[in-house]
Protein backbone atom coordinates (compact mmCIF):
# COMPACT_ATOMS: atom_id res chain seq x y z
CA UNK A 1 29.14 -79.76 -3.25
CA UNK A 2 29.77 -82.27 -6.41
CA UNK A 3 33.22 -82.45 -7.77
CA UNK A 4 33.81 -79.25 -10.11
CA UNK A 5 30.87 -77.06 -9.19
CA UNK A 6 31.67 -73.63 -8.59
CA UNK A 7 31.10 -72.75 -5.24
CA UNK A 8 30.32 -68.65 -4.97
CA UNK A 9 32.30 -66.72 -2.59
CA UNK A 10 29.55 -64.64 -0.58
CA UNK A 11 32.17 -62.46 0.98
CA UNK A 12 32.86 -60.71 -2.04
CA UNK A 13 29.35 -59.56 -3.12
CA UNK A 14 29.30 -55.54 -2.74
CA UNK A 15 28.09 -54.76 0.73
CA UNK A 16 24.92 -52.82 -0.67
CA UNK A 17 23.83 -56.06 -2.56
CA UNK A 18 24.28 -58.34 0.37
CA UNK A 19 22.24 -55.51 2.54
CA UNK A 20 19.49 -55.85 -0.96
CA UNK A 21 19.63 -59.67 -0.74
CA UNK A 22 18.97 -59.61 3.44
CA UNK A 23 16.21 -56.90 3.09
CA UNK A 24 13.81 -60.04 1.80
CA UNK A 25 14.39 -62.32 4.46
CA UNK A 26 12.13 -62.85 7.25
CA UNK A 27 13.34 -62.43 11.03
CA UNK A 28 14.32 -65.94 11.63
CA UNK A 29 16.59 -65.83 8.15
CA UNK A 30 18.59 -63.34 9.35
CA UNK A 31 19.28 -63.88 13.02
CA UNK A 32 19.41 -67.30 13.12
CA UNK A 33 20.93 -68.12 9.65
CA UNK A 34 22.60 -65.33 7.06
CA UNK A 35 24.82 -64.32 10.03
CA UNK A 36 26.02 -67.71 9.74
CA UNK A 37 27.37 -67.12 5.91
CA UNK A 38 30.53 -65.43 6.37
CA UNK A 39 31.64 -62.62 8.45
CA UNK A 40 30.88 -60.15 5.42
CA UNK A 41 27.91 -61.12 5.75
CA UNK A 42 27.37 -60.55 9.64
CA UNK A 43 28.70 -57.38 9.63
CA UNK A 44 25.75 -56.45 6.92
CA UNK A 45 23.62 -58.10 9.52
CA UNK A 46 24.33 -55.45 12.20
CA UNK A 47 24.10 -52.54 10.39
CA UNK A 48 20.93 -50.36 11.30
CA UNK A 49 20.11 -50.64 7.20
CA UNK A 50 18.92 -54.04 7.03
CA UNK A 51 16.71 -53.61 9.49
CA UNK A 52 14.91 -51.18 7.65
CA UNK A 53 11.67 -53.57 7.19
CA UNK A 54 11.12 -56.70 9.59
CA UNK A 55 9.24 -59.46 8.22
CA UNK A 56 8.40 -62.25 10.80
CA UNK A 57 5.92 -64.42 8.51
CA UNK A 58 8.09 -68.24 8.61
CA UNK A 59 7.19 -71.23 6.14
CA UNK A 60 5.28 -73.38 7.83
CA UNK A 61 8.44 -75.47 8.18
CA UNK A 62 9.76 -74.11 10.97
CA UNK A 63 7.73 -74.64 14.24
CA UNK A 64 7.80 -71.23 15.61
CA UNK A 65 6.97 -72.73 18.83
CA UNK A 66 11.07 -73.59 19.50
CA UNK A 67 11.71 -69.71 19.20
CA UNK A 68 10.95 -66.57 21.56
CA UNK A 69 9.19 -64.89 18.36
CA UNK A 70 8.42 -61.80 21.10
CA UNK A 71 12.30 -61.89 22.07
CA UNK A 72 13.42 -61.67 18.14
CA UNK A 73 10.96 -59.08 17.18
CA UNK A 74 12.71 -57.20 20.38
CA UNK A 75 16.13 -57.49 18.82
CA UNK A 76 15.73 -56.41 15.75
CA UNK A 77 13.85 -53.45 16.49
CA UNK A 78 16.93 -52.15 18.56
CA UNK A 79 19.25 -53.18 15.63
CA UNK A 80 17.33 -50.83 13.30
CA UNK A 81 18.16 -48.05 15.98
CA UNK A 82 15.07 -46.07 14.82
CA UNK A 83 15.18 -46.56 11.34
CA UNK A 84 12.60 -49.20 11.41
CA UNK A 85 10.11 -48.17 8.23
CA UNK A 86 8.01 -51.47 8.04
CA UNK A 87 6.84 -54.47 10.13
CA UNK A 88 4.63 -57.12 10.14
CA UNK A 89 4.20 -59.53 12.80
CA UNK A 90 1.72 -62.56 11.97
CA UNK A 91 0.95 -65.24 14.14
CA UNK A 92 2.38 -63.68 17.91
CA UNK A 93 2.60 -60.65 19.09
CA UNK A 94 1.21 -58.76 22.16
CA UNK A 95 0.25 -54.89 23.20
CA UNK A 96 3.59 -54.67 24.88
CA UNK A 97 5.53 -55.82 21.67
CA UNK A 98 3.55 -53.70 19.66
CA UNK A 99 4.20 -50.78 22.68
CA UNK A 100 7.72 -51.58 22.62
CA UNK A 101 8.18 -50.88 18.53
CA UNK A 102 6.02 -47.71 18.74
CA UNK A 103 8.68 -46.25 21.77
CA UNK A 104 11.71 -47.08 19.20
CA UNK A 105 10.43 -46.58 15.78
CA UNK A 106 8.47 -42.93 15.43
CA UNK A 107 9.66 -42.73 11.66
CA UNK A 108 7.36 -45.98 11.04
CA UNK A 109 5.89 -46.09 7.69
CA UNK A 110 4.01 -49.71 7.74
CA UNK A 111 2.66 -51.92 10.32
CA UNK A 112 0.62 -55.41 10.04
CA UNK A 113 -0.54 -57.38 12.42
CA UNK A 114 -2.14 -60.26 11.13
CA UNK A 115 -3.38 -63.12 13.64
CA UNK A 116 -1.87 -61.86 17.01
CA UNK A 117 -4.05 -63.19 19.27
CA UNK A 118 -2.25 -61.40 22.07
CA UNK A 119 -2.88 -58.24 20.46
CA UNK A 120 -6.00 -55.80 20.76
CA UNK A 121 -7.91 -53.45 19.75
CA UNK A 122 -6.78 -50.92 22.80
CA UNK A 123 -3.00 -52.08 22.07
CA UNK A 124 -3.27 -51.42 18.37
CA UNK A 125 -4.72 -48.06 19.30
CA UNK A 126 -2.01 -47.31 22.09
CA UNK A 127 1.14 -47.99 19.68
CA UNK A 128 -0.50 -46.22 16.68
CA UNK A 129 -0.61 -43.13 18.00
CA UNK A 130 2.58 -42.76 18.76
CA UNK A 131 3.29 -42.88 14.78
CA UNK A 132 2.38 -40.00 13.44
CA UNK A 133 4.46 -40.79 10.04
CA UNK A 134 2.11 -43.85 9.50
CA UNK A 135 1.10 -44.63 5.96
CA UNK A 136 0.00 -48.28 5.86
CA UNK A 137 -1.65 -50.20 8.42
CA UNK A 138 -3.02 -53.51 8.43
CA UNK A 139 -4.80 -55.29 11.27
CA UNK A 140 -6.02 -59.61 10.88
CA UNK A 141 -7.92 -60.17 13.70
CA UNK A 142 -11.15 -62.25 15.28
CA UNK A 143 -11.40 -59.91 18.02
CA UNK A 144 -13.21 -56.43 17.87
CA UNK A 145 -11.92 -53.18 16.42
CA UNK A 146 -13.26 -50.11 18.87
CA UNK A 147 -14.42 -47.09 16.31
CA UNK A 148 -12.90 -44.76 19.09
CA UNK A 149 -9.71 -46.54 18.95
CA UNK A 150 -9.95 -46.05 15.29
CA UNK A 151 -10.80 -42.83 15.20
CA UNK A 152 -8.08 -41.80 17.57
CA UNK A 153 -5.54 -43.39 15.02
CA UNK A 154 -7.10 -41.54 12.20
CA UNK A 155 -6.37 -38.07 14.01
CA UNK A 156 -3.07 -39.14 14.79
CA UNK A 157 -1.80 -40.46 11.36
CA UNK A 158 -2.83 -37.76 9.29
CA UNK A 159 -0.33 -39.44 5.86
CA UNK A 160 -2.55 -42.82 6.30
CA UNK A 161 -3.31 -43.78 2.82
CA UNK A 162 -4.09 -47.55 3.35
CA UNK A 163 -6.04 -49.01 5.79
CA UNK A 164 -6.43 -52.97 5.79
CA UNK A 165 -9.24 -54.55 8.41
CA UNK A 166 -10.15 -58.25 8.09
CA UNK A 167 -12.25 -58.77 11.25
CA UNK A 168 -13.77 -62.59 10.66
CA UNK A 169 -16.07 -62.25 13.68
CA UNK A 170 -19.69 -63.70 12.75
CA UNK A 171 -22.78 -64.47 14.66
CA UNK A 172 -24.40 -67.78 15.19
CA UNK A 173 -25.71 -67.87 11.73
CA UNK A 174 -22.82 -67.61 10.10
CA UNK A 175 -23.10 -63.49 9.20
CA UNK A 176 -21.43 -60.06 10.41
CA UNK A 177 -23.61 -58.05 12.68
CA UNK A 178 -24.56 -54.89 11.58
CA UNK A 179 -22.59 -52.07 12.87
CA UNK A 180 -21.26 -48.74 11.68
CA UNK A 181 -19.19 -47.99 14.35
CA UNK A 182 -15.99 -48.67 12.06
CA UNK A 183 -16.85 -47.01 8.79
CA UNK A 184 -18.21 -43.94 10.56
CA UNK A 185 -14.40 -43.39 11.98
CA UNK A 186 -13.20 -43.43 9.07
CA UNK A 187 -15.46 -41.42 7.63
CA UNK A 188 -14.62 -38.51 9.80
CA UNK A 189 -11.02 -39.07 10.26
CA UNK A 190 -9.36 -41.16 7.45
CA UNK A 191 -10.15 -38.05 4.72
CA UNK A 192 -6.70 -38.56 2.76
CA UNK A 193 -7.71 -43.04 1.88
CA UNK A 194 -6.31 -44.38 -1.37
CA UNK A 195 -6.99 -48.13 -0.27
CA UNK A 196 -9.24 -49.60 1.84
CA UNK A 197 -10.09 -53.17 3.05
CA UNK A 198 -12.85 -53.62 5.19
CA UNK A 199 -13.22 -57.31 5.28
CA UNK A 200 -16.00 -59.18 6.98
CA UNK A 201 -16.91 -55.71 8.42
CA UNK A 202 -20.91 -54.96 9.23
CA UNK A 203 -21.13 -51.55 8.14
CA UNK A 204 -24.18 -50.66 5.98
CA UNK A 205 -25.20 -48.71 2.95
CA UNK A 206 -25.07 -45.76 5.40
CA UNK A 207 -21.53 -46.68 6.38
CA UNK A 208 -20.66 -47.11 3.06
CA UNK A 209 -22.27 -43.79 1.69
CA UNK A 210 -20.01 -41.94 4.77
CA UNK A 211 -16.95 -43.30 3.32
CA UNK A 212 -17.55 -42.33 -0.32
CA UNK A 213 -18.30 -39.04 0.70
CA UNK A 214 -15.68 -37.98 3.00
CA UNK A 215 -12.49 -40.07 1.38
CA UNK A 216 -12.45 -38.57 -2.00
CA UNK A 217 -9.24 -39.77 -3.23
CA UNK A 218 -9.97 -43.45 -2.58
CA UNK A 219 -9.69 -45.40 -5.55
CA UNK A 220 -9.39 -48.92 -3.97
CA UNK A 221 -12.50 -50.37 -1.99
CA UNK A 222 -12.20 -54.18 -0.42
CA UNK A 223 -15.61 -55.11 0.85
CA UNK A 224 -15.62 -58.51 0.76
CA UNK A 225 -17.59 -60.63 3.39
CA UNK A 226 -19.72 -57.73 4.07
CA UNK A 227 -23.05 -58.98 3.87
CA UNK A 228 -24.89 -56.13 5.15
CA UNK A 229 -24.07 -53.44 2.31
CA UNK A 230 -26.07 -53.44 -0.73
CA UNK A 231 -24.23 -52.66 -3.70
CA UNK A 232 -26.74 -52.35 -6.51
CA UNK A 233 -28.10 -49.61 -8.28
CA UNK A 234 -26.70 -46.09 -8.36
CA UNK A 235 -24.67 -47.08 -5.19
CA UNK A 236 -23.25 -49.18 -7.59
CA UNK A 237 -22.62 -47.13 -10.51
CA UNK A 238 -21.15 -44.38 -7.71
CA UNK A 239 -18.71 -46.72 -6.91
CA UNK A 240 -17.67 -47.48 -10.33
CA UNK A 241 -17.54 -43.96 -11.77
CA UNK A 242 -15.21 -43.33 -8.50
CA UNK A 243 -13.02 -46.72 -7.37
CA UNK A 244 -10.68 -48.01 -9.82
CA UNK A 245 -10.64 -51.15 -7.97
CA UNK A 246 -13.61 -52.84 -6.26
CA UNK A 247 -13.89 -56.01 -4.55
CA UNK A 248 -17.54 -57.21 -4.11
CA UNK A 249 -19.18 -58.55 -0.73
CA UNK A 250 -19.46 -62.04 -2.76
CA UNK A 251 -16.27 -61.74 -3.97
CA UNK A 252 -13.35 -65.18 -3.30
CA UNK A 253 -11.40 -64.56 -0.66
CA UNK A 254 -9.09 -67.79 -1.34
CA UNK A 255 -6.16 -65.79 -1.15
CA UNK A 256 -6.83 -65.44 2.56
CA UNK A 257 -7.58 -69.41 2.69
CA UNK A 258 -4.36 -70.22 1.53
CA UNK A 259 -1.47 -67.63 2.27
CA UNK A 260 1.01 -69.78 2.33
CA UNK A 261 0.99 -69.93 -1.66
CA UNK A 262 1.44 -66.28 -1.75
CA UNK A 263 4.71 -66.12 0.70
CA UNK A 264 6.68 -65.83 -2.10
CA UNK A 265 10.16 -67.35 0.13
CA UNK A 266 8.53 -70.46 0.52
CA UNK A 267 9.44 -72.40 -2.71
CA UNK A 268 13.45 -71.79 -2.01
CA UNK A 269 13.48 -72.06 2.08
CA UNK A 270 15.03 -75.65 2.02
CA UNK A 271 18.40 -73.52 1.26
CA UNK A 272 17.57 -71.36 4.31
CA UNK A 273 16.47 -74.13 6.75
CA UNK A 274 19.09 -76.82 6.43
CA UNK A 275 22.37 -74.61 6.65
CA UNK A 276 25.63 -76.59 8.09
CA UNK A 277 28.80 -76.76 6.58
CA UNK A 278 28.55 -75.92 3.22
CA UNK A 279 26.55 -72.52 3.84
CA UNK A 280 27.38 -70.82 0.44
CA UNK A 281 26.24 -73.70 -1.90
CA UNK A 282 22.93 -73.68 -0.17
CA UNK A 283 22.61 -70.00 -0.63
CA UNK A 284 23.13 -70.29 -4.15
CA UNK A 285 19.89 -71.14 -5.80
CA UNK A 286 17.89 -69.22 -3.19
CA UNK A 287 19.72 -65.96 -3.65
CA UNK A 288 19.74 -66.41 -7.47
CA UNK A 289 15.77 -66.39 -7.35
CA UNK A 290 15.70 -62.77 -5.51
CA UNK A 291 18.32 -61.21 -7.81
């Protein structure tokens, strides 16, 4: 710290701020560094509050390789104590992690898992089920999606409002097979949609006529990447008069091809990163931007 700079005394921020300010750190921020802050602040760190939501997405940084991701993920599911309401694991993962959250955390609101190679579609279904409470749930994946699995989920998370799918699995020539399988489980299962994302998905004009008919309150369609629908004509105009937001199969998807610009940490993690001695002047400017 340079001569006269005023150097903030963490320990005396109110303990429901602190609890605010650790809410919007990923996994590795917390366990590994804003325990490290001050003893105010690892008390906050144990309480079954701030672990609430779990967010394990790291700037690219940080090789995640050095860490037991699967170990992490463990812990701070038992420090919510059930109270988990939202996860999202990107970039590990496994059924058995996603078993192992499912057995602790029943009042669940949102999960994501978004490139988990380790994870599939029989593991997604197996965990899902178990949380009935389930509003949001996003799957990332290169791997198949069963429709039973799906439709199993559907029956069993009857306050699902959001359903994201990006399933980048093409054929030889560079498209999505045709398939139905997907939007038909929805169809007869998912009644009570707001938002969907089906991307790279191969329903068809059939699958896509199912949906519109049996989710009446959706009002946010995502069917980029899927080549096989055709949405011209009064299939069109239907989904106008009806969606309030609609992403075309042509539609960019360049927020997918570069997420790291939209990990909104990533800009002030150099304060996270490189803690030593002077923990609270490295804080500063990164806590300032969340307040």
């Amino acid at each position: 710290m340079k001569s006269g700079e005023y150097k903030r005394n963490w320990a005396d921020l109110p303990p429901e701020l602190t609890s605010s300010i650790l809410l919007r750190l990923n996994i590795h921020d917390k366990l590994n560094n804003a325990q490290k802050v001050c003893k105010s602040w690892r008390r906050v760190c144990k309480d079954p509050s701030t672990w609430t939501k779990i967010e394990t997405r790291m700037s690219k940084k940080i090789d995640i390789w050095k860490y037991d991701l699967e170990a992490m993920c463990r812990h701070a599911v038992d420090l919510s104590r059930g109270g988990l309401l939202e996860i999202n694991i990107e970039d590990f993962g496994s059924d058995s992690l996603l078993s192992y959250i499912a057995d602790r955390s029943s009042n669940l609101r949102r999960l994501g898992a978004v490139n988990c190679g380790g994870i599939t579609s029989f593991g997604i279904f197996k965990a899902v089920v178990k949380l009935p409470l389930l509003e949001e749930l996003e799957v990332v994946t290169h791997s198949v999606i069963s429709g039973d699995h799906l439709k199993a989920i559907g029956k069993s998370c009857p306050n699902l409002r959001t359903l994201k799918i990006r399933q980048l699995k093409l054929n030889g020539m560079g498209y999505v097979d045709c398939g139905d399988e997907i939007a038909l489980a929805i169809a007869e299962t998912m009644h009570g949609l707001r938002h969907l994302q089906l991307l790279g998905n191969g329903l068809s004009d059939a699958g896509l006529n199912a949906i519109l008919d049996n989710c009446p309150n959706l009002d946010h369609l995502d069917i980029r990447k899927c080549f096989n629908v055709n949405l011209v004509g009064d299939r069109e105009k239907q989904c106008y008069d009806r969606i309030k937001v609609l992403r075309h199969p042509n539609d960019s998807i360049h927020e997918y091809d570069a997420i790291v610009s939209d990990y909104s940490y990533d800009s002030e993690e150099e304060y996270v990163y490189d803690i030593s001695d002077d923990v609270g002047y490295r804080f500063d400017s990164y806590i300032s931007s969340l307040l």
